[in-house]
Protein backbone atom coordinates (compact mmCIF):
# COMPACT_ATOMS: atom_id res chain seq x y z
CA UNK A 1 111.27 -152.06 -113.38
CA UNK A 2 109.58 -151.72 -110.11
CA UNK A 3 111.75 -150.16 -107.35
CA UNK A 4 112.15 -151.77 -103.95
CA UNK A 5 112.29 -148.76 -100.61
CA UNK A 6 115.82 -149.62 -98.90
CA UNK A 7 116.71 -148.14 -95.39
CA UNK A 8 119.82 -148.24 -93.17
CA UNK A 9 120.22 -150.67 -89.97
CA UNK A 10 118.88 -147.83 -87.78
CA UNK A 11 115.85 -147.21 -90.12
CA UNK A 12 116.65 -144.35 -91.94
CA UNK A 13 115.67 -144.30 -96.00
CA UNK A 14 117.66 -144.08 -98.24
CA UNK A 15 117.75 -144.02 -102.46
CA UNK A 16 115.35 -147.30 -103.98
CA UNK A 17 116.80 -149.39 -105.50
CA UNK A 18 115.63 -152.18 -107.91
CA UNK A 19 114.44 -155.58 -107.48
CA UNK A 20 117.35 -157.14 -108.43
CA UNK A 21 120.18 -155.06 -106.72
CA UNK A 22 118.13 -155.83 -104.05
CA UNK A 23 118.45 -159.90 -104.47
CA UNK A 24 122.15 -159.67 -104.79
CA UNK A 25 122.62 -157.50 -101.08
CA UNK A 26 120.08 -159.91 -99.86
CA UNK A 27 121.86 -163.18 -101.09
CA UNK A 28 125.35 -161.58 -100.36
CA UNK A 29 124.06 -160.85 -96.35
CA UNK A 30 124.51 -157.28 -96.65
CA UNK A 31 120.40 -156.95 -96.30
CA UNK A 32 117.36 -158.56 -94.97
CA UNK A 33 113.84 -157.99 -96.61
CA UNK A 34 111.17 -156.07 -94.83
CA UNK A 35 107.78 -157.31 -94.71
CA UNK A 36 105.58 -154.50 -96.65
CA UNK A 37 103.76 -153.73 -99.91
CA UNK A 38 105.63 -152.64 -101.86
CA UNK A 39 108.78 -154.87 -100.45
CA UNK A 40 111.71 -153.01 -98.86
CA UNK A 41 114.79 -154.16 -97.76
CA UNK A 42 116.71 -153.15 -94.82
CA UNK A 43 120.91 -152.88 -94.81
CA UNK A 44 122.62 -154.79 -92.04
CA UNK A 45 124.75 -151.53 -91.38
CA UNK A 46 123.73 -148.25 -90.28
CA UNK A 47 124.93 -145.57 -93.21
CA UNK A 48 126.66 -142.96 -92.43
CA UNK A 49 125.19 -138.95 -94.07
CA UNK A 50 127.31 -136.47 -93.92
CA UNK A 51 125.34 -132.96 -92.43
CA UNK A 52 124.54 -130.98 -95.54
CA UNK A 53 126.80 -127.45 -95.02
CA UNK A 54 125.43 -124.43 -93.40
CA UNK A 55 124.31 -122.05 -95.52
CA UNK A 56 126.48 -119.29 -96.45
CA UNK A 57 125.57 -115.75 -94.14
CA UNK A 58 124.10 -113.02 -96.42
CA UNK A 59 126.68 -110.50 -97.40
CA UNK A 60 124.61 -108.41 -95.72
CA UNK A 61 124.96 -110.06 -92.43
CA UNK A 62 126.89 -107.86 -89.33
CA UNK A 63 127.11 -104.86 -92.13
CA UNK A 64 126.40 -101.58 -91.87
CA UNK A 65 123.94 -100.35 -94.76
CA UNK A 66 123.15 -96.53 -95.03
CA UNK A 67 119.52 -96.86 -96.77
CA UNK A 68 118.17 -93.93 -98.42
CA UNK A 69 114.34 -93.38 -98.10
CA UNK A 70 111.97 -92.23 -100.29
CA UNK A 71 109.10 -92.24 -98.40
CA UNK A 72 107.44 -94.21 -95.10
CA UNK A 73 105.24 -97.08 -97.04
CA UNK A 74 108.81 -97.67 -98.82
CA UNK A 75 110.52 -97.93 -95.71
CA UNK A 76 108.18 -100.26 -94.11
CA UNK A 77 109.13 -103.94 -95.72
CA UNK A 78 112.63 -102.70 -96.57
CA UNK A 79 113.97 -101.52 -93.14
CA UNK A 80 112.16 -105.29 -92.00
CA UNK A 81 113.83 -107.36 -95.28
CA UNK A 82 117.20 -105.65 -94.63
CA UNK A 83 117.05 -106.03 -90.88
CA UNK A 84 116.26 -110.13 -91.92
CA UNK A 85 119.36 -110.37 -93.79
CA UNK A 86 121.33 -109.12 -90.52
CA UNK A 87 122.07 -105.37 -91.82
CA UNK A 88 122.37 -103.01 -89.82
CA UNK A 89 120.09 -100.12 -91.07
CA UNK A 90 120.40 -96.72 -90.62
CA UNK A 91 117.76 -94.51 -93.02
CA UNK A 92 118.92 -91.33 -95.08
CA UNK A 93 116.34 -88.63 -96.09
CA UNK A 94 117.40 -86.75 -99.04
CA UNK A 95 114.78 -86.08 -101.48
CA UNK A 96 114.60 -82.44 -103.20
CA UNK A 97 112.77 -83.98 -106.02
CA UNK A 98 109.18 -83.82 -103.73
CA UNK A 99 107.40 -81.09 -104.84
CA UNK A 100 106.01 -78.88 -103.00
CA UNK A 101 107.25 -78.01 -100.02
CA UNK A 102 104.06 -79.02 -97.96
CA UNK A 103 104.51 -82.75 -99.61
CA UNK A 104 107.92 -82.88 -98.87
CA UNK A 105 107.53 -82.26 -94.84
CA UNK A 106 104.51 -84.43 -95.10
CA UNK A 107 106.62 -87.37 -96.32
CA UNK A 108 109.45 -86.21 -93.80
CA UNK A 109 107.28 -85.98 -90.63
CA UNK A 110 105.76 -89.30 -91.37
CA UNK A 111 109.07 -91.27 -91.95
CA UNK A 112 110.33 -89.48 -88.58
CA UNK A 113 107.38 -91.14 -86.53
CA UNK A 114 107.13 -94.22 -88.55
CA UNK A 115 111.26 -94.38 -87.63
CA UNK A 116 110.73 -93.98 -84.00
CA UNK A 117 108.14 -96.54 -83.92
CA UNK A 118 110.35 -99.12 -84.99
CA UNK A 119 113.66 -97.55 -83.19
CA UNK A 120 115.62 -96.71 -86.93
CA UNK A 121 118.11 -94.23 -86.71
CA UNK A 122 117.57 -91.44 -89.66
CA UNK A 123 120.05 -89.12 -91.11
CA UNK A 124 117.96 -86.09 -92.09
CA UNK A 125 119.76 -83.69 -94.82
CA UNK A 126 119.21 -80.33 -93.69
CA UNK A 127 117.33 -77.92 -95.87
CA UNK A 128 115.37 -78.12 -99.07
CA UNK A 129 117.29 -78.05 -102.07
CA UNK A 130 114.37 -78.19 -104.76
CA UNK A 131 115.84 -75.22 -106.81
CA UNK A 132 119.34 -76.88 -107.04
CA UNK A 133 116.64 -79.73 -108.26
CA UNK A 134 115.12 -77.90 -110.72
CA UNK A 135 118.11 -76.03 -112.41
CA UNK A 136 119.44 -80.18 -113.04
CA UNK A 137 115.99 -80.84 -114.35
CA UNK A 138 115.44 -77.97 -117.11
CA UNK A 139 116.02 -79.22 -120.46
CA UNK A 140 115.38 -83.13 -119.49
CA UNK A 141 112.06 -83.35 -118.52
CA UNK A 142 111.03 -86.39 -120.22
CA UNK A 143 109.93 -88.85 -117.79
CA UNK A 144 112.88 -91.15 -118.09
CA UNK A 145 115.70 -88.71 -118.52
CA UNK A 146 114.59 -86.63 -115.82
CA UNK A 147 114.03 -89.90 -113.50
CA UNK A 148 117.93 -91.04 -114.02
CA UNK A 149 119.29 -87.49 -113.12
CA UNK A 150 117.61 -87.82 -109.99
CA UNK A 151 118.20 -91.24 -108.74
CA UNK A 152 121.30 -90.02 -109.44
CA UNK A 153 120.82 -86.60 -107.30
CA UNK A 154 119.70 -88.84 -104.30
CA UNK A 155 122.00 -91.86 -104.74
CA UNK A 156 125.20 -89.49 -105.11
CA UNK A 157 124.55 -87.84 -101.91
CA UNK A 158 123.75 -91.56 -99.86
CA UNK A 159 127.14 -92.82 -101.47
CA UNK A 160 129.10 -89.55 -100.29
CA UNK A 161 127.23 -89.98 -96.80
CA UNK A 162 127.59 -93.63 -96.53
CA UNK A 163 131.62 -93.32 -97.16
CA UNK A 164 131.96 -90.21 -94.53
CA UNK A 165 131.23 -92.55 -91.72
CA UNK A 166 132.62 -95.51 -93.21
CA UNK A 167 129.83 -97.63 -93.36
CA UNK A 168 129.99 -100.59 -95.51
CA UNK A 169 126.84 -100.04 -98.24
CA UNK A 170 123.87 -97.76 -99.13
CA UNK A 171 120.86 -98.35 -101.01
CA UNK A 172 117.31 -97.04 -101.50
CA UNK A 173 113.52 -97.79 -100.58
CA UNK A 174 112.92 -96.83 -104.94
CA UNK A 175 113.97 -100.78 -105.06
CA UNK A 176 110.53 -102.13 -103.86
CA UNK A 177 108.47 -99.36 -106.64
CA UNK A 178 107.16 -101.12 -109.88
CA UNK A 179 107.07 -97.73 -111.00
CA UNK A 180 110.80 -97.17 -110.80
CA UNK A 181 113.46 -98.16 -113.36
CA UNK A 182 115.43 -100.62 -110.95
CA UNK A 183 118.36 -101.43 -113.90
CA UNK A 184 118.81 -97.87 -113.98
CA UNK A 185 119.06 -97.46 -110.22
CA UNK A 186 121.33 -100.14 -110.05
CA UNK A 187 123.63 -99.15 -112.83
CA UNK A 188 123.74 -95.65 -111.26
CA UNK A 189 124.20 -97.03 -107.63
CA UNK A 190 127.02 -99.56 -108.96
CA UNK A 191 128.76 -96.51 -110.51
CA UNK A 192 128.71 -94.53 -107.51
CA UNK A 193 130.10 -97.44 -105.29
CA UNK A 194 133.15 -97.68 -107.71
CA UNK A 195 133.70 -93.98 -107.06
CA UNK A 196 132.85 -93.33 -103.66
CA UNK A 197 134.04 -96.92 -101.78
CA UNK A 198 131.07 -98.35 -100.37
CA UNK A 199 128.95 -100.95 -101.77
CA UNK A 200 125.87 -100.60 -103.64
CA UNK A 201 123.22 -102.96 -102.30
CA UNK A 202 121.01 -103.99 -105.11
CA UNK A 203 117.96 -106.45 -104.93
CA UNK A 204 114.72 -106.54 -106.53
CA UNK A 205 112.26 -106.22 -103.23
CA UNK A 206 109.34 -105.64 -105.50
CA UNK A 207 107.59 -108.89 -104.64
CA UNK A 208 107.01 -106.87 -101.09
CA UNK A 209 105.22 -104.11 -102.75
CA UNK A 210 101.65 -105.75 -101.80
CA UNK A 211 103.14 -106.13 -98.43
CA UNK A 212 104.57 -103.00 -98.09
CA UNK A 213 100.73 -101.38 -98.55
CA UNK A 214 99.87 -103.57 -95.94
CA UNK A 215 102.13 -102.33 -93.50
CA UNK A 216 101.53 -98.37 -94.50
CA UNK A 217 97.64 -99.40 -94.07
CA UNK A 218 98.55 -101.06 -90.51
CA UNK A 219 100.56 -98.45 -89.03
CA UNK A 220 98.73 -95.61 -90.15
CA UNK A 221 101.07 -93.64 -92.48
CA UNK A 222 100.50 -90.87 -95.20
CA UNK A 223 100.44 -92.41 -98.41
CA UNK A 224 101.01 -90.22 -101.34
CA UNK A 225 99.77 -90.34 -105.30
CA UNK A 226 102.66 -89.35 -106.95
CA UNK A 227 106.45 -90.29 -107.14
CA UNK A 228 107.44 -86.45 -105.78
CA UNK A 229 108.50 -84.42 -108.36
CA UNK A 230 106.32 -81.45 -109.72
CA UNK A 231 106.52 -83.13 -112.77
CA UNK A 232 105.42 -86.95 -111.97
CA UNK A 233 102.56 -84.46 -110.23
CA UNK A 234 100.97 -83.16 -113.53
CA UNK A 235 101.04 -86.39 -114.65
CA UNK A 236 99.50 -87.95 -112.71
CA UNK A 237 96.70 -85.55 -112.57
CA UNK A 238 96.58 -85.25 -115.91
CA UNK A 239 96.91 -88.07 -118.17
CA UNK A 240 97.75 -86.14 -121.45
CA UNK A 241 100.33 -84.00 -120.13
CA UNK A 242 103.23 -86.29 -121.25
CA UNK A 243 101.60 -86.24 -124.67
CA UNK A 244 101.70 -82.71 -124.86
CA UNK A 245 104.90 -82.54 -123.38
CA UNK A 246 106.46 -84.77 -126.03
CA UNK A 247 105.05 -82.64 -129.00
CA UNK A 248 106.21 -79.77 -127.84
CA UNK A 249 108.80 -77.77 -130.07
């Protein structure tokens, strides 16, 4: 059955109706038809909509999120999401995994100016703790296994940093990386929270990964080939390695 447009006394629309509800307000005075193709019918009173509710602030919004950083392209959409959902940010560098020493204060120096360009306070973790690293690493150095003992390496140390100054969350750039297992980050950051007090943040941000190139590309920043560690290295250079790896006794 065809459906006839209806609107209020002061024009608004509102839901169709059909033709013969709209007879019956007609014949009862409640409406008037509107010239038109196809016919309409306008109410004699104005109807009243109630405002649909504000939406609900982020839980992010007014809190203070400690957000470790793996690296300056990684930084670049996340600090700029985060900041969007009304955190505020401060970064965390903490990453013994990056191997060796030359790439790590590569990635370091260019977070430090990538973080003054856009006026984000860092925490820097003093030192270089790549043997402590390594000694964790021996005996699990299947990609996988290794990669969960040091998300939770980094994440551990956010958490403990993050509930020192009694900030409300942490969590980490490795969200936005398709190469990163995000379920295990987030299991591993949600464990931490329930140990250490403050919240693990977790989202998926990899639909900014494309835009996160952009923005390394834009503001000039060292991009690197490999995850960090001396082992995602050799793998990356050489394709077979984890094949060999695996059939070793």
């Amino acid at each position: 059955m065809a459906q006839v447009r209806v609107c209020d006394a002061e024009g608004r629309p509102l839901s169709p109706c059909s033709q013969e509800k709209a007879e019956r307000l007609v014949a009862r005075g409640q409406a008037e038809w509107v010239a038109g193709d196809p016919p309409a019918i306008r109410l004699v009173r104005a109807v009243a909509r109630p405002e649909p509710p504000a939406p609900a602030p982020h839980p992010l919004q007014g809190k203070h999120v400690l957000l470790h950083i793996c690296c300056a392209p990684c930084a670049t959409y996340t600090v700029q999401h985060l900041r969007g959902l009304g955190a505020q940010v401060t970064g965390y560098w903490y990453n013994p995994n990056i191997h060796p020493y030359g790439e790590h204060e590569l990635r370091r120096e260019a977070l430090a100016g990538y973080a003054a360009e856009i006026g984000l306070d860092v925490l820097w973790e003093p030192g270089y703790e790549m043997p402590v690293f390594l000694r964790m690493m021996a005996g699990h150095e299947q990609q996988g296994e290794r990669c969960a003992l040091c998300y939770r390496m980094r994440l551990e140390r956010a958490a403990q940093v993050a509930a020192r100054r009694g900030l409300d969350a942490f969590t980490t750039t490795l969200l936005i990386s398709p190469y990163q297992d995000i379920e295990a980050i987030r299991s591993i950051g949600e464990a931490l929270a329930a140990t250490y007090g403050p919240a693990f943040y977790y989202e998926n941000l990899r639909r900014g990964f494309a835009e996160h190139h952009r923005l390394a590309h834009a503001h000039g920043l060292y991009r690197q080939h490999y995850c960090g560690c001396l082992y995602s290295e050799w793998e990356a250079r050489d394709p077979g390695a984890t094949t060999r790896q695996r059939a070793r006794p």
